[in-house]
C-alpha atoms as a PDB file:
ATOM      1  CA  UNK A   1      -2.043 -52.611  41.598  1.00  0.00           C
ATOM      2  CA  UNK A   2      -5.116 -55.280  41.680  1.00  0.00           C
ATOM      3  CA  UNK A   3      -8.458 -54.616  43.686  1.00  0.00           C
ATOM      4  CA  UNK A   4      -7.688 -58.071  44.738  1.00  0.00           C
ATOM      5  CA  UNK A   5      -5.060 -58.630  47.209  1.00  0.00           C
ATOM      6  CA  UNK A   6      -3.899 -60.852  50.159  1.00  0.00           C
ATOM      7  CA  UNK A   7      -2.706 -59.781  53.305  1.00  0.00           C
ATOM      8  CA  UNK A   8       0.685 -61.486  54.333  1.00  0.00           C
ATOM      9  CA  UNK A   9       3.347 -61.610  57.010  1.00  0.00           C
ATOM     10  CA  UNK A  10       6.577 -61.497  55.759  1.00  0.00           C
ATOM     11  CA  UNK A  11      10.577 -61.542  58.430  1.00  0.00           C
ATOM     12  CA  UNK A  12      13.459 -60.369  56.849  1.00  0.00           C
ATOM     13  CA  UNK A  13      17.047 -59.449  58.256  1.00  0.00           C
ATOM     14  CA  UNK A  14      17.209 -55.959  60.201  1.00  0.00           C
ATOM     15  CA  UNK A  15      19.389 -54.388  58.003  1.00  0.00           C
ATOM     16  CA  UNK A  16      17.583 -55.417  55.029  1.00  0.00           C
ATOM     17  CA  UNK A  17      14.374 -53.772  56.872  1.00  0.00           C
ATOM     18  CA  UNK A  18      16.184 -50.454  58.105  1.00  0.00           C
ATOM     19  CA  UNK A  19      16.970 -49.794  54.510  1.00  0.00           C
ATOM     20  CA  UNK A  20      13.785 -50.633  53.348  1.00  0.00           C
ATOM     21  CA  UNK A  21      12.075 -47.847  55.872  1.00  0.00           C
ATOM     22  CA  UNK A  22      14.880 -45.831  54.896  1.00  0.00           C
ATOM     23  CA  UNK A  23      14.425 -45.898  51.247  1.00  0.00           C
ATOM     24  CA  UNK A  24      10.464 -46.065  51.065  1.00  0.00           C
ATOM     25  CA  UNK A  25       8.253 -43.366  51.914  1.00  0.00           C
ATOM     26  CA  UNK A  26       5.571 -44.261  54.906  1.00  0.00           C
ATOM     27  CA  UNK A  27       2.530 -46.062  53.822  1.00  0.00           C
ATOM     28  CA  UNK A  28       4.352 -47.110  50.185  1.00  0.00           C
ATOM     29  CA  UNK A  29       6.356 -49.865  51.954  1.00  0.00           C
ATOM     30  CA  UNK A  30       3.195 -52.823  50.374  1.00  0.00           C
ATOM     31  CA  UNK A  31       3.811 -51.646  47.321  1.00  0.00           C
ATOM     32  CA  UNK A  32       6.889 -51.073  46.743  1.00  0.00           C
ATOM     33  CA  UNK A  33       7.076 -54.711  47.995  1.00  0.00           C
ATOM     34  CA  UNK A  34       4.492 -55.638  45.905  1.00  0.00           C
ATOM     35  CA  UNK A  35       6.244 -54.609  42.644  1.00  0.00           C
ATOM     36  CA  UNK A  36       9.758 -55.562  43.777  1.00  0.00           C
ATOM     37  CA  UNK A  37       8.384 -59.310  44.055  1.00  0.00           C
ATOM     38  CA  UNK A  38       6.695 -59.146  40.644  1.00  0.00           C
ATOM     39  CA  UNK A  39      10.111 -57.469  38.498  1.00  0.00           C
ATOM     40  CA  UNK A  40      11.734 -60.575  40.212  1.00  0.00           C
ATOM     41  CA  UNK A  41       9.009 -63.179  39.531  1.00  0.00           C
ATOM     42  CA  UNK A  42       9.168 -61.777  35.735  1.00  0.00           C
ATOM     43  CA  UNK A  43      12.562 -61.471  35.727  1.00  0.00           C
ATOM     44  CA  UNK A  44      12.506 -65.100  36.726  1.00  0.00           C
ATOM     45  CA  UNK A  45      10.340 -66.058  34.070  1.00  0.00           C
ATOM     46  CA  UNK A  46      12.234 -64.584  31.352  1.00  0.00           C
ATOM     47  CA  UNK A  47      15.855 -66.099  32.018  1.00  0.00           C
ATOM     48  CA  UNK A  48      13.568 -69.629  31.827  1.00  0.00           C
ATOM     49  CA  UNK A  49      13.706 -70.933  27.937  1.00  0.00           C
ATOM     50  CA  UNK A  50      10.663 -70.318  27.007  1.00  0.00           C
ATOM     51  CA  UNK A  51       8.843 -69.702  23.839  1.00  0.00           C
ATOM     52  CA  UNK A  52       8.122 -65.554  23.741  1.00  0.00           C
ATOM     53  CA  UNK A  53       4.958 -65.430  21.688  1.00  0.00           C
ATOM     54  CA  UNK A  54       3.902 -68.314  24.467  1.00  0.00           C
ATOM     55  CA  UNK A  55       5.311 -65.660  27.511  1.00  0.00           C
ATOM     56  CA  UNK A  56       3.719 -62.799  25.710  1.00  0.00           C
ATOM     57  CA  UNK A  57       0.251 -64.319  25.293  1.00  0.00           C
ATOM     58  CA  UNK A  58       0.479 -65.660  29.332  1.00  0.00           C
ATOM     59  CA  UNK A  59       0.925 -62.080  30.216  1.00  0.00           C
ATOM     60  CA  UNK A  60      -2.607 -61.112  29.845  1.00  0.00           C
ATOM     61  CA  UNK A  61      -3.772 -63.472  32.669  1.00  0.00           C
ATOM     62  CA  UNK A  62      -1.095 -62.144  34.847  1.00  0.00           C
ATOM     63  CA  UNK A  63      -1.552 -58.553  34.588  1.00  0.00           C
ATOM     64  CA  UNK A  64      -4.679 -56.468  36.168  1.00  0.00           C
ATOM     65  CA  UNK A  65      -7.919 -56.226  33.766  1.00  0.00           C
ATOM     66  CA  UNK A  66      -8.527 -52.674  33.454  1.00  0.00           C
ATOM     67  CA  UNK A  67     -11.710 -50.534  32.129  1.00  0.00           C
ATOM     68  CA  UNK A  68     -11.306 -48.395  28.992  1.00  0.00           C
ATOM     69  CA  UNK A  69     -11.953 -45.186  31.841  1.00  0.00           C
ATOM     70  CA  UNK A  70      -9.196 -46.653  33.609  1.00  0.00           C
ATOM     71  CA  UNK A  71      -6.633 -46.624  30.821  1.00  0.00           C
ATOM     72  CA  UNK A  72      -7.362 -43.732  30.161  1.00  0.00           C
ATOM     73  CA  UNK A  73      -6.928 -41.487  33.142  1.00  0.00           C
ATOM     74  CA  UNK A  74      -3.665 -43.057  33.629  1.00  0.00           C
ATOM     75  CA  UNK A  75      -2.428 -41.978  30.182  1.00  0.00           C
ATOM     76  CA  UNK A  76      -3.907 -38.770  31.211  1.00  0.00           C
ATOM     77  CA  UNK A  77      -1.878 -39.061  34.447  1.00  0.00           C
ATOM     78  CA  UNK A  78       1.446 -39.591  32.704  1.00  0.00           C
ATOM     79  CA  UNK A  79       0.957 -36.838  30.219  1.00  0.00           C
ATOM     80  CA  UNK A  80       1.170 -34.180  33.046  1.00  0.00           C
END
């Protein structure tokens, strides 16, 4: 997830909220939010009739800038 984030109220039904609580383990429950709203807002974006190479190319201002050190402990992350 970004460095940079906003802080935001959000009211949803009760049930909707019980399962979330349920289903997300204490202290996850931003960002699993977080990454549910951007698969949708992707998922959005790709059902639109848009050109791919266009989509493709708009993803790099979309997605968190990352150091070389970064990348790499994550691959070294996933490997174990």
């Amino acid at each position: 997830m970004s460095t940079n984030t906003q802080r935001i109220t959000i009211s949803m039904p009760d049930y909707l909220y019980t399962q979330l609580v349920a289903a997300v383990p204490a202290g996850q429950i931003s960002k699993f939010v977080s990454t549910a709203t951007e698969d949708k807002i992707v998922s959005q974006k790709l059902t639109k009739k848009t050109d791919p190479i266009e989509y493709f190319l708009s993803l790099g201002n979309s997605i968190p800038h990352m150091t070389t050190k970064q990348i790499l402990a994550a691959i070294r992350k996933g490997r174990k």
